[in-house]
C-alpha atoms as a PDB file:
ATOM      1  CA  UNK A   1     -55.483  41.579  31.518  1.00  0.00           C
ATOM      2  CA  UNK A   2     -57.717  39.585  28.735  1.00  0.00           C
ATOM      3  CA  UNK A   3     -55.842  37.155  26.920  1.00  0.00           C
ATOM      4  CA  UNK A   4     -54.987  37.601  23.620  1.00  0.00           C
ATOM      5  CA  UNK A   5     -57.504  35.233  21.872  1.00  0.00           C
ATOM      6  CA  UNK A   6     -60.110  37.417  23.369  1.00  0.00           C
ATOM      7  CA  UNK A   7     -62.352  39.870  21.299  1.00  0.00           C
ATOM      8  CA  UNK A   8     -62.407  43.607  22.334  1.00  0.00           C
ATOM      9  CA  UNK A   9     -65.447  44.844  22.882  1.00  0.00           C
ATOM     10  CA  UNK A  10     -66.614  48.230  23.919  1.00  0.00           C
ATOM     11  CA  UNK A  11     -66.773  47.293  27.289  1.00  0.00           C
ATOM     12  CA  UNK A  12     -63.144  45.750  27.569  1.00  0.00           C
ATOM     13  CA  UNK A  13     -62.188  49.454  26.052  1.00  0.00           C
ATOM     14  CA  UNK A  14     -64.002  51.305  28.999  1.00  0.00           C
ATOM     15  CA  UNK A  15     -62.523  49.040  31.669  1.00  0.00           C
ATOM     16  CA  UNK A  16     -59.191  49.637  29.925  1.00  0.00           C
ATOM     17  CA  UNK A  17     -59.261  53.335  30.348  1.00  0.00           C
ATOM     18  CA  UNK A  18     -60.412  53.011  33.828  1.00  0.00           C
ATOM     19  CA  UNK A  19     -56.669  52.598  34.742  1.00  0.00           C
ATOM     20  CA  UNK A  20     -54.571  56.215  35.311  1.00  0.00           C
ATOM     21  CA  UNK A  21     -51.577  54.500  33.668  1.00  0.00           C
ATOM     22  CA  UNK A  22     -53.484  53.996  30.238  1.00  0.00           C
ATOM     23  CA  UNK A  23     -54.992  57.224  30.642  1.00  0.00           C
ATOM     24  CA  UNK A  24     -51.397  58.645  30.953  1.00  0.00           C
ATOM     25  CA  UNK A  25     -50.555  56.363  28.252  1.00  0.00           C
ATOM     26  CA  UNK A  26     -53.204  57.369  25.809  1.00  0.00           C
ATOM     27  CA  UNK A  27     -52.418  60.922  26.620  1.00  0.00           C
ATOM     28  CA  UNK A  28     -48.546  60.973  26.255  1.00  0.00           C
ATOM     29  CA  UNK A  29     -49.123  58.565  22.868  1.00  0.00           C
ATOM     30  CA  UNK A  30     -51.090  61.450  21.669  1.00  0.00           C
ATOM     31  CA  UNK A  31     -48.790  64.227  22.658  1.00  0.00           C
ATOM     32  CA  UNK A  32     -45.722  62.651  21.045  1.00  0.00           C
ATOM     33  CA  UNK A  33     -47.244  61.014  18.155  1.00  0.00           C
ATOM     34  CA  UNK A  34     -48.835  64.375  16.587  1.00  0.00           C
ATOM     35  CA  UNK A  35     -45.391  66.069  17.249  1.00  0.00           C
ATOM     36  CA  UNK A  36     -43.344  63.279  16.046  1.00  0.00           C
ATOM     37  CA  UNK A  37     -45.835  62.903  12.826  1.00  0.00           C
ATOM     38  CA  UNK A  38     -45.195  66.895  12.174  1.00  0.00           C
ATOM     39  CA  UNK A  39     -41.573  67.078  12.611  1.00  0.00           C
ATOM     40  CA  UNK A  40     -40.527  63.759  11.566  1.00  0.00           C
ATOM     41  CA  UNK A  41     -42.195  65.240   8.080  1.00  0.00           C
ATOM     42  CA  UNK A  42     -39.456  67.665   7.550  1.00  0.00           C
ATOM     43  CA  UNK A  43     -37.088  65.448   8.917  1.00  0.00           C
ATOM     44  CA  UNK A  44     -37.610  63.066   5.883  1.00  0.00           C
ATOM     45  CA  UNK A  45     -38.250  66.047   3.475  1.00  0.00           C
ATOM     46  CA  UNK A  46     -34.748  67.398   4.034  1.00  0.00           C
ATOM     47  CA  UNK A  47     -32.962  63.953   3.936  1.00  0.00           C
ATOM     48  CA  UNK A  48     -31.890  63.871   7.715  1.00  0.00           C
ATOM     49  CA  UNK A  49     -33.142  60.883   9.242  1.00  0.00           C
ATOM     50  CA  UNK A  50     -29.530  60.055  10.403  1.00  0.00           C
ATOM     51  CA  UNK A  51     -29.855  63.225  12.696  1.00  0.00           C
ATOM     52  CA  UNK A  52     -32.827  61.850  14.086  1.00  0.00           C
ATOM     53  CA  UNK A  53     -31.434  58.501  15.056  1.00  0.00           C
ATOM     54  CA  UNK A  54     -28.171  60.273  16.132  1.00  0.00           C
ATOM     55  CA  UNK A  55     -29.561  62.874  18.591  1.00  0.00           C
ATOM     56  CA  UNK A  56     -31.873  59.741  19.821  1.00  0.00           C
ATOM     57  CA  UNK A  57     -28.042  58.228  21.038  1.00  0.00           C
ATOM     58  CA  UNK A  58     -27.105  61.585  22.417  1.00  0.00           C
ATOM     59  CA  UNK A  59     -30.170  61.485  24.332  1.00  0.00           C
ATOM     60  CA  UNK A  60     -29.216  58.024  26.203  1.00  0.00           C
ATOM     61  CA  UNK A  61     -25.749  59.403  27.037  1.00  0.00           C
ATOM     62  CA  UNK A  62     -27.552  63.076  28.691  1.00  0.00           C
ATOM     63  CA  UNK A  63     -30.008  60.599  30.226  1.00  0.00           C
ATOM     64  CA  UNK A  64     -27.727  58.129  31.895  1.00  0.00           C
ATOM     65  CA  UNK A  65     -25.388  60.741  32.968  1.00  0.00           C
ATOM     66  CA  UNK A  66     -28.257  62.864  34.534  1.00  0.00           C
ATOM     67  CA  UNK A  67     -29.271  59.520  36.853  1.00  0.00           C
ATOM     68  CA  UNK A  68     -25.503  59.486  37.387  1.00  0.00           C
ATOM     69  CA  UNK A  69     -25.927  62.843  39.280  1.00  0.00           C
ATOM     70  CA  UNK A  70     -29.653  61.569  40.540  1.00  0.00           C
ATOM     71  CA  UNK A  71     -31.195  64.266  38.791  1.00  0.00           C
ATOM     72  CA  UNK A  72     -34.443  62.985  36.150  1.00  0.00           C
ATOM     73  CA  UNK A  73     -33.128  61.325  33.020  1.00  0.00           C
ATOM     74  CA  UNK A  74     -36.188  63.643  31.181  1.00  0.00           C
ATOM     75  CA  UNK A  75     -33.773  66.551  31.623  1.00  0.00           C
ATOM     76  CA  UNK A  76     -30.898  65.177  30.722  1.00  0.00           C
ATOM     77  CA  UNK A  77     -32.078  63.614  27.681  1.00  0.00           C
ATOM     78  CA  UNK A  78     -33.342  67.462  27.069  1.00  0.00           C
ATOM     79  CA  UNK A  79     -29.999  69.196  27.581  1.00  0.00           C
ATOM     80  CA  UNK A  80     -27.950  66.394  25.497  1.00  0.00           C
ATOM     81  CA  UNK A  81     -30.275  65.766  22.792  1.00  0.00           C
ATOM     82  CA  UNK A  82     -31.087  70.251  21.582  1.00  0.00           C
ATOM     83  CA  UNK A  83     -27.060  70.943  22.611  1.00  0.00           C
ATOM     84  CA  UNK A  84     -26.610  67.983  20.095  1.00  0.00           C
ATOM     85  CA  UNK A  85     -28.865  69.246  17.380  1.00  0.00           C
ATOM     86  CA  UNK A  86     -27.219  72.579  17.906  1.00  0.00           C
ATOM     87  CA  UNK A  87     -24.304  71.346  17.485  1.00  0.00           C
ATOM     88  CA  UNK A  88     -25.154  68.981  14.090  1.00  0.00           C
ATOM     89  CA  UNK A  89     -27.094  72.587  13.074  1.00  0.00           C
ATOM     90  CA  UNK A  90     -23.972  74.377  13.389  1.00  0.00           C
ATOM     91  CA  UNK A  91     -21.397  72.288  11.811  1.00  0.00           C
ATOM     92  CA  UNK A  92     -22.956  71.558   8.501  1.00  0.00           C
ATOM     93  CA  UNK A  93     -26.177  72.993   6.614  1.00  0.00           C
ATOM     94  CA  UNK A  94     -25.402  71.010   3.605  1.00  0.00           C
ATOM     95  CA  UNK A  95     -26.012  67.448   2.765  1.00  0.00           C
ATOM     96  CA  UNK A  96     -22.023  66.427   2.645  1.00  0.00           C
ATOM     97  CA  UNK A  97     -21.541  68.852   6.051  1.00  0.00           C
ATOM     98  CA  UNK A  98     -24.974  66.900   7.822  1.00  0.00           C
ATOM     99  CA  UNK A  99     -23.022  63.657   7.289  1.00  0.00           C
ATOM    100  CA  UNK A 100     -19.761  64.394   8.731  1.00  0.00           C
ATOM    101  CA  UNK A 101     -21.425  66.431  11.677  1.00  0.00           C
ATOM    102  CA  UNK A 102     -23.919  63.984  12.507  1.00  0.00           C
ATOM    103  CA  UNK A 103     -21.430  61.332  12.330  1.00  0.00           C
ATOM    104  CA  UNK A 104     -19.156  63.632  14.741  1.00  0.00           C
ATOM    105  CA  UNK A 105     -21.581  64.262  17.269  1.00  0.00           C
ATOM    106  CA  UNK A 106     -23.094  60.494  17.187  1.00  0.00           C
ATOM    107  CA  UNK A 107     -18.934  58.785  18.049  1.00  0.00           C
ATOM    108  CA  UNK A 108     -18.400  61.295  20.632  1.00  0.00           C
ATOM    109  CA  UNK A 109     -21.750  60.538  22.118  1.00  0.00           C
ATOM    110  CA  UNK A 110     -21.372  57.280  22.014  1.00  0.00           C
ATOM    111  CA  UNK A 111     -17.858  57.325  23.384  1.00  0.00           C
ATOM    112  CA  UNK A 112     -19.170  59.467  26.312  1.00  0.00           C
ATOM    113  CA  UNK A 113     -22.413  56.766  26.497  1.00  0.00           C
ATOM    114  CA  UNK A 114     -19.753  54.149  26.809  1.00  0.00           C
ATOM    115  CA  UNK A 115     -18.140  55.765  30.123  1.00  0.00           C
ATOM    116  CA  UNK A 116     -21.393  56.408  31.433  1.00  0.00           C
ATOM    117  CA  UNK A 117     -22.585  52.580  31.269  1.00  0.00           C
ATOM    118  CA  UNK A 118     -19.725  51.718  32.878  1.00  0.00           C
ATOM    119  CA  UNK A 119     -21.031  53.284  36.137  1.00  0.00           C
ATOM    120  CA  UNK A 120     -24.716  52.648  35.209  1.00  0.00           C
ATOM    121  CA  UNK A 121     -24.591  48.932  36.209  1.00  0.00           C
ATOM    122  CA  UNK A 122     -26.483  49.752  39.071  1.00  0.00           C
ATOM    123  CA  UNK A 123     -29.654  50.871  37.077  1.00  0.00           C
ATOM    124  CA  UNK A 124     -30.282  48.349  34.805  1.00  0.00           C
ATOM    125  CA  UNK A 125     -33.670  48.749  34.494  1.00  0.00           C
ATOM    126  CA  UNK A 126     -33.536  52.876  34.032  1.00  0.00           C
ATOM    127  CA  UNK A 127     -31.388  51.470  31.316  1.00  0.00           C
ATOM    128  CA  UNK A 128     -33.606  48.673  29.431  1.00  0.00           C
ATOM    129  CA  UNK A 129     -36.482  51.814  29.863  1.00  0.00           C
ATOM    130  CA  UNK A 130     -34.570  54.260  28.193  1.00  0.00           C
ATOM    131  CA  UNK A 131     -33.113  52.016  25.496  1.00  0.00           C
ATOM    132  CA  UNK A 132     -36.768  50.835  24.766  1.00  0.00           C
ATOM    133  CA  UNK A 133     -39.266  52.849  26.080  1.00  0.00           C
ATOM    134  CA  UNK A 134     -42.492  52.165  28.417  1.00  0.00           C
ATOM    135  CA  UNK A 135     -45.697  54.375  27.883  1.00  0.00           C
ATOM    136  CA  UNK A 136     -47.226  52.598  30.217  1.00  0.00           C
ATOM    137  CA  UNK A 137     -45.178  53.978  33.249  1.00  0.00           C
ATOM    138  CA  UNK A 138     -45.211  57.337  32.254  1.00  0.00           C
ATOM    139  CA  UNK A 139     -46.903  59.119  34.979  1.00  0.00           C
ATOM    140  CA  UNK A 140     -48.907  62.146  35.067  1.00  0.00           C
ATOM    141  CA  UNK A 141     -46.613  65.039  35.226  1.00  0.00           C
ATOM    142  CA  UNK A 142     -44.952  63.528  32.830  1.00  0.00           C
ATOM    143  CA  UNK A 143     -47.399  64.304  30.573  1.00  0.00           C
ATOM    144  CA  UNK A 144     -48.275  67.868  31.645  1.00  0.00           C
ATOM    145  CA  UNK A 145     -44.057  68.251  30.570  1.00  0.00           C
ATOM    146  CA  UNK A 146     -44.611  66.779  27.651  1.00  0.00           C
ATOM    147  CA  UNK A 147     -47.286  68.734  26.470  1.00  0.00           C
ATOM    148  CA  UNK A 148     -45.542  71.826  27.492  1.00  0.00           C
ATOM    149  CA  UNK A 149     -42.554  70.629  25.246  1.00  0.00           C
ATOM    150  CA  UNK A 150     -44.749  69.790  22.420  1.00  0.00           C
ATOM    151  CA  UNK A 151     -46.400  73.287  22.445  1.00  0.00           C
ATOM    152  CA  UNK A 152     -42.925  75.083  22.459  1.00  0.00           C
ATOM    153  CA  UNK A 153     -41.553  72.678  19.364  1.00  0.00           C
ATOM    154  CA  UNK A 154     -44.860  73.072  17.490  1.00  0.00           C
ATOM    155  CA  UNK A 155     -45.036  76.784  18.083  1.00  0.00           C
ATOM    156  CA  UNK A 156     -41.317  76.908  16.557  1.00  0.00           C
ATOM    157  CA  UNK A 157     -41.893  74.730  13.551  1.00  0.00           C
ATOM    158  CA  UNK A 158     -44.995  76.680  12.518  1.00  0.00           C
ATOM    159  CA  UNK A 159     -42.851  79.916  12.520  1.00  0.00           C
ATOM    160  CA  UNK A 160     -40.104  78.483  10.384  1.00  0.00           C
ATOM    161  CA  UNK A 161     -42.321  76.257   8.502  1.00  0.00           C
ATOM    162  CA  UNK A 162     -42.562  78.048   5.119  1.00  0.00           C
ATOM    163  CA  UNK A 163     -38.574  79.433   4.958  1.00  0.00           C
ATOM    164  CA  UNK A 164     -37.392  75.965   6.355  1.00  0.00           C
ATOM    165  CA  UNK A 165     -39.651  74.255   3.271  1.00  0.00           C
ATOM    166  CA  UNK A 166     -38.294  76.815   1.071  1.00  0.00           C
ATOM    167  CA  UNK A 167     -34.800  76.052   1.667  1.00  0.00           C
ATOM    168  CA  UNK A 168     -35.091  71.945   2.436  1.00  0.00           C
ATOM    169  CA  UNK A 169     -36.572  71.900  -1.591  1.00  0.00           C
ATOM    170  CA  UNK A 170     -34.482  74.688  -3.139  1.00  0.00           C
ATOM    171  CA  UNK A 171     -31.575  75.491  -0.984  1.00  0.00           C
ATOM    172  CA  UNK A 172     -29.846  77.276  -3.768  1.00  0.00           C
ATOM    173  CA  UNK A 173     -32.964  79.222  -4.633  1.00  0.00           C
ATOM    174  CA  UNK A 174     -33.444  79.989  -1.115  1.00  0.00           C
ATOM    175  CA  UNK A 175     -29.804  81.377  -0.058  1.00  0.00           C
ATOM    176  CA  UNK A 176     -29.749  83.871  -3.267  1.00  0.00           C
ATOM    177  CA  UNK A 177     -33.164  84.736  -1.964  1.00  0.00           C
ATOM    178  CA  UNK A 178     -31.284  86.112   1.456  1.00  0.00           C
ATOM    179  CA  UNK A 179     -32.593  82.851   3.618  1.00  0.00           C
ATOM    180  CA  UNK A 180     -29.984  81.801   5.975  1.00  0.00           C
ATOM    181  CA  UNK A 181     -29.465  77.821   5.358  1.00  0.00           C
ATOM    182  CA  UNK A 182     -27.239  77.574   8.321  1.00  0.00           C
ATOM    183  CA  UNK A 183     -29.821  79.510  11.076  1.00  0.00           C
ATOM    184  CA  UNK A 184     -32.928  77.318   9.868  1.00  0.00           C
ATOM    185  CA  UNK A 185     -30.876  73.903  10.323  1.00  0.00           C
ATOM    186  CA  UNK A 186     -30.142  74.981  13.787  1.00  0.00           C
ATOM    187  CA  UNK A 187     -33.446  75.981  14.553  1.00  0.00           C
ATOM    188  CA  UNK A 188     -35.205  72.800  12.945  1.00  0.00           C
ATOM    189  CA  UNK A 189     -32.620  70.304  15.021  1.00  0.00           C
ATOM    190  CA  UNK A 190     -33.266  72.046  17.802  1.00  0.00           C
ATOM    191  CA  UNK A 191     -37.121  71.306  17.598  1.00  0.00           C
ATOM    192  CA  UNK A 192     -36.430  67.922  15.874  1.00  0.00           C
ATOM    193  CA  UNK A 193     -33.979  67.555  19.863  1.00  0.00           C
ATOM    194  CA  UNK A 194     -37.005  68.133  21.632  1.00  0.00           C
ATOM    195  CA  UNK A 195     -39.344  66.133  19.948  1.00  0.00           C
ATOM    196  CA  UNK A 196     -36.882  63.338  19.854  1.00  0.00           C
ATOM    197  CA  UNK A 197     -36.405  63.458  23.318  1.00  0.00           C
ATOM    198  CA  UNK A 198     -40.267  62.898  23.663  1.00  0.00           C
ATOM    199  CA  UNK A 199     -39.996  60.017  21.811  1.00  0.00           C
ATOM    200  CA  UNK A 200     -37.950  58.169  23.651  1.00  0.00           C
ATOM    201  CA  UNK A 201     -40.520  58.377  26.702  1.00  0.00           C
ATOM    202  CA  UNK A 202     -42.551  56.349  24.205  1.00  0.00           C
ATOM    203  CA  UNK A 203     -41.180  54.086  22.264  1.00  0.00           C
ATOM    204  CA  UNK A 204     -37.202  54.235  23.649  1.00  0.00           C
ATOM    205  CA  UNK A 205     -33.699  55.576  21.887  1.00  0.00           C
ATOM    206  CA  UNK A 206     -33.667  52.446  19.940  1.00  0.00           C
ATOM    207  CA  UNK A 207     -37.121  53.013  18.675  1.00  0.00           C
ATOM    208  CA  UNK A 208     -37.628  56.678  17.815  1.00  0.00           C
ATOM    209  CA  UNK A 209     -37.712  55.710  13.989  1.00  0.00           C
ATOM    210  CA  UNK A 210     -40.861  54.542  14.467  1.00  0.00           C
ATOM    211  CA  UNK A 211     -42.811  57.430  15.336  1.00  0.00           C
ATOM    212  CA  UNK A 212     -40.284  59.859  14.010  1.00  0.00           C
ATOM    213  CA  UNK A 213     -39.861  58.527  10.367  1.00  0.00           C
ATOM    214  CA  UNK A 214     -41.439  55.639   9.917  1.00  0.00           C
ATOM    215  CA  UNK A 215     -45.187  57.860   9.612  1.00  0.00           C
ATOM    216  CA  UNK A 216     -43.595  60.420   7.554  1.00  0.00           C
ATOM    217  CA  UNK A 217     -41.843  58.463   5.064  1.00  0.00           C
ATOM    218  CA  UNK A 218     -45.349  56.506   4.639  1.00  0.00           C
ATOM    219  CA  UNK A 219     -47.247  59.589   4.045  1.00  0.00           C
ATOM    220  CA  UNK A 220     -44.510  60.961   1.433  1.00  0.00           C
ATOM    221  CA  UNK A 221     -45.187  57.965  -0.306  1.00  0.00           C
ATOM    222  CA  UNK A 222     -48.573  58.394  -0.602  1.00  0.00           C
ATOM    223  CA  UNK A 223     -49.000  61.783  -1.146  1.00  0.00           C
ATOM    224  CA  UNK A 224     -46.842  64.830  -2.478  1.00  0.00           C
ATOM    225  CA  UNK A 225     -48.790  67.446  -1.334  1.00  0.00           C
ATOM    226  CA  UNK A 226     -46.983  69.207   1.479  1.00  0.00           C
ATOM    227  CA  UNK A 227     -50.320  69.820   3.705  1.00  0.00           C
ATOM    228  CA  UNK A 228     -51.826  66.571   3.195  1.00  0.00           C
ATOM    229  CA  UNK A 229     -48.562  64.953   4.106  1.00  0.00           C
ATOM    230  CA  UNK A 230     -48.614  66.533   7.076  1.00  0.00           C
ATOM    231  CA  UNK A 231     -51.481  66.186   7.767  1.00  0.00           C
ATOM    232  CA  UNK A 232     -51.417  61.768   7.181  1.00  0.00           C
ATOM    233  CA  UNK A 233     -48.188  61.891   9.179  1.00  0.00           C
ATOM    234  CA  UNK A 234     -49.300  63.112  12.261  1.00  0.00           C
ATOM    235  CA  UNK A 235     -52.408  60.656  11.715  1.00  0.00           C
ATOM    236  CA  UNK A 236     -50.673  57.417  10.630  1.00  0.00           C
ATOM    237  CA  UNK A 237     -48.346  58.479  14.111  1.00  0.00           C
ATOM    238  CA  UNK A 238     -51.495  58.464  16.379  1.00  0.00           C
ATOM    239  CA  UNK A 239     -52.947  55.809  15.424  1.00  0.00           C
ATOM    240  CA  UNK A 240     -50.270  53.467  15.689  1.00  0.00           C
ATOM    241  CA  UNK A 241     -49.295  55.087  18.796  1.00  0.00           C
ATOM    242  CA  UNK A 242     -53.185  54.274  19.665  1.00  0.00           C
ATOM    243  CA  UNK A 243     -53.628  50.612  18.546  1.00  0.00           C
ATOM    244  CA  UNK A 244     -50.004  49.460  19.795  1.00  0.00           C
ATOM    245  CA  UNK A 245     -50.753  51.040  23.268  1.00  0.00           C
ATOM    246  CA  UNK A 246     -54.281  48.591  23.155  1.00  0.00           C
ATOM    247  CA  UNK A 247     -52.583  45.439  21.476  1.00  0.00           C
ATOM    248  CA  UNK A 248     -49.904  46.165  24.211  1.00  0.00           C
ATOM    249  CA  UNK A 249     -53.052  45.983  26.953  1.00  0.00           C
ATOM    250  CA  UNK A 250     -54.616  42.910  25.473  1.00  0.00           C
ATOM    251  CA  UNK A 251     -51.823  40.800  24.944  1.00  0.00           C
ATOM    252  CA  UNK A 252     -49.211  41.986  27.618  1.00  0.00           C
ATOM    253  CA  UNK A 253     -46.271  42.432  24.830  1.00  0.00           C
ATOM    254  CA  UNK A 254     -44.521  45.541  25.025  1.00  0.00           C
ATOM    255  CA  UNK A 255     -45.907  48.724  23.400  1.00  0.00           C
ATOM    256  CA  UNK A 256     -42.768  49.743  21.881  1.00  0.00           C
ATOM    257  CA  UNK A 257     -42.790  46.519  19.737  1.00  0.00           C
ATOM    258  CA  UNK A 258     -46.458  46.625  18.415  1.00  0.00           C
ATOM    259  CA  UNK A 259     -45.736  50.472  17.634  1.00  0.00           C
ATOM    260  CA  UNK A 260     -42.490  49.680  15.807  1.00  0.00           C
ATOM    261  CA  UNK A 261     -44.567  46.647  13.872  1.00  0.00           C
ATOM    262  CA  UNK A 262     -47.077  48.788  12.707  1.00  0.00           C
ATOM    263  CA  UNK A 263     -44.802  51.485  11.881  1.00  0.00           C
ATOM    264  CA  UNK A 264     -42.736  48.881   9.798  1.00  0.00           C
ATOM    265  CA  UNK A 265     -46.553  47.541   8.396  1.00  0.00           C
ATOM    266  CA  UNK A 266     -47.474  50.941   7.336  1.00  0.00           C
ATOM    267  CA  UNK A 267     -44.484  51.685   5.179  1.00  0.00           C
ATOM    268  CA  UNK A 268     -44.248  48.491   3.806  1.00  0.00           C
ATOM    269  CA  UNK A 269     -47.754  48.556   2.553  1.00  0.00           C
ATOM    270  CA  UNK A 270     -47.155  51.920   0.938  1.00  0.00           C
ATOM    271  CA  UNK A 271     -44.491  50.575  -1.018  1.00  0.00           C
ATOM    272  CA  UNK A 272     -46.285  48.114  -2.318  1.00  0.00           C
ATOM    273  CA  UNK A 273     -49.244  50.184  -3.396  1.00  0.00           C
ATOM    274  CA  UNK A 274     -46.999  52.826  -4.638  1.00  0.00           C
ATOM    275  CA  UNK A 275     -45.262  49.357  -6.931  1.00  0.00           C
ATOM    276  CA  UNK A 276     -48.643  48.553  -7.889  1.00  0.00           C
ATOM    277  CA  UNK A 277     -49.932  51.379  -9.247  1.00  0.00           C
ATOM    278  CA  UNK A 278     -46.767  52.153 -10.404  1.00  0.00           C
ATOM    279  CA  UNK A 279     -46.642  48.763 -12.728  1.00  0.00           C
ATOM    280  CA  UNK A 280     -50.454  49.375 -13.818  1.00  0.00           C
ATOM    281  CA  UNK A 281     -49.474  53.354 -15.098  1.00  0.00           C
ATOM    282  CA  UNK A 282     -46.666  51.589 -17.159  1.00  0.00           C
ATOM    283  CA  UNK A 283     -49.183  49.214 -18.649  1.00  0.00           C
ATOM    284  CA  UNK A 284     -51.984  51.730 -18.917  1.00  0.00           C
ATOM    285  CA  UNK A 285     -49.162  53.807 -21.207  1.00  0.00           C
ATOM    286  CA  UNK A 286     -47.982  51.082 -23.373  1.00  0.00           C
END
């Protein structure tokens, strides 16, 4: 690989695409990042972040338990991860509820995650993957599953997108009005289960707040119009999805890091414009 003092030219971009594993990485980055940037959205919007990181745990504990039984990890982090959001759905709609249920669901799965390391000794390196994620080894089926997974959740959130908005910004409004709280936070953890399972293929269970929040919360803070936030969070996701896959190439450190940093960047740099504009309305007024 070039070392990291080198430039990147247009060349060094070709050669890097001549490899099937960044062309599997390039196109699984893409998948997941556009999903996570649209759900990840909401996920912010309605305050549930926690259930995000949460269902990322439960995903590691369906994971390792599905190599226990030598089936694919994918499908086990699948199963655990939309039974869990089901189950965080189910047991509270309301903010006070999503706390207790999330924090129900995340100690038993880490109790059961607990067990299933104790036999996972033998896989050490499944583990490290799963706890941290490596686009580059995703292979090419891989991403034909991911894509079908990404076309399901994005199907579903664009057919609950306007009563889930409706009753993440006016819940009270919204139940007189005859919407059911309780069937749309099912329904939206189920689809924020899939696309956190996705994640994980990326960037690992330790990880999935970059792609999943870290994007959103950006965009929310630079914009307050629904569609345009949208609309920046899917494209803040892909491109650090994009550039940390190519700094990953060029210097040999792992994606997942240069994804998280930029992530991390991205919000930070937010803030401060947000504080700086903020500061020069105040002294605009006075």
């Amino acid at each position: 690989m070039p070392t990291a003092t080198m430039a990147i030219t247009p060349t060094d971009m070709v050669s890097m695409l001549d490899y099937d594993f960044m062309r599997n990485a390039f196109a699984a980055a893409t998948i997941v990042a556009l999903l996570a940037g649209l759900v990840g959205y909401f996920l912010v919007l309605r305050g549930q972040t926690f259930a995000g990181h949460a269902l990322s745990h439960v995903g590691f504990t369906g994971a390792t338990a599905a190599v226990l039984l030598g089936t694919a990890p994918l499908w086990g982090l699948i199963l655990a991860t939309v039974i869990g959001g089901v189950a965080m759905g189910l047991l509270g709609e309301r903010l006070q509820q999503r706390d207790v249920a999330v924090g129900i669901i995340l100690a038993l799965a880490l109790g059961l995650g607990l067990l299933f390391l104790h036999f996972f000794t033998a896989y050490a390196s499944q583990a490290t993957t799963l706890l941290f994620g490596n686009v580059l080894a995703v292979e090419r089926q891989t991403v034909w599953l991911l894509l079908a997974l990404a076309a399901v959740s994005t199907a579903g959130l664009a057919v609950i997108s306007r009563p889930l908005l409706f009753a993440s910004l006016q819940p009270e409004l919204a139940e007189a009005k005859g919407v059911s709280l309780r069937l749309y936070a099912v329904l939206f953890l189920a689809i924020v289960a899939l696309a956190t399972a996705e994640c994980v293929q990326i960037v690992g269970v330790l990880l999935v707040f970059a792609l999943m929040v870290g994007p959103a919360a950006t965009a929310q803070r630079l914009t307050g119009a629904v569609g345009k936030g949208l609309a920046l969070s899917a494209g803040l996701a892909l491109a650090e999805a994009w550039l940390g896959i190519t700094l990953a190439f060029y210097t040999d450190w792992p994606s997942s890091f240069w994804i998280t940093a930029l992530s991390a960047g991205a919000y930070l740099l937010a803030n401060l414009a947000d504080t700086i504009g903020f500061r020069r309305s105040i002294r605009l007024a006075s």
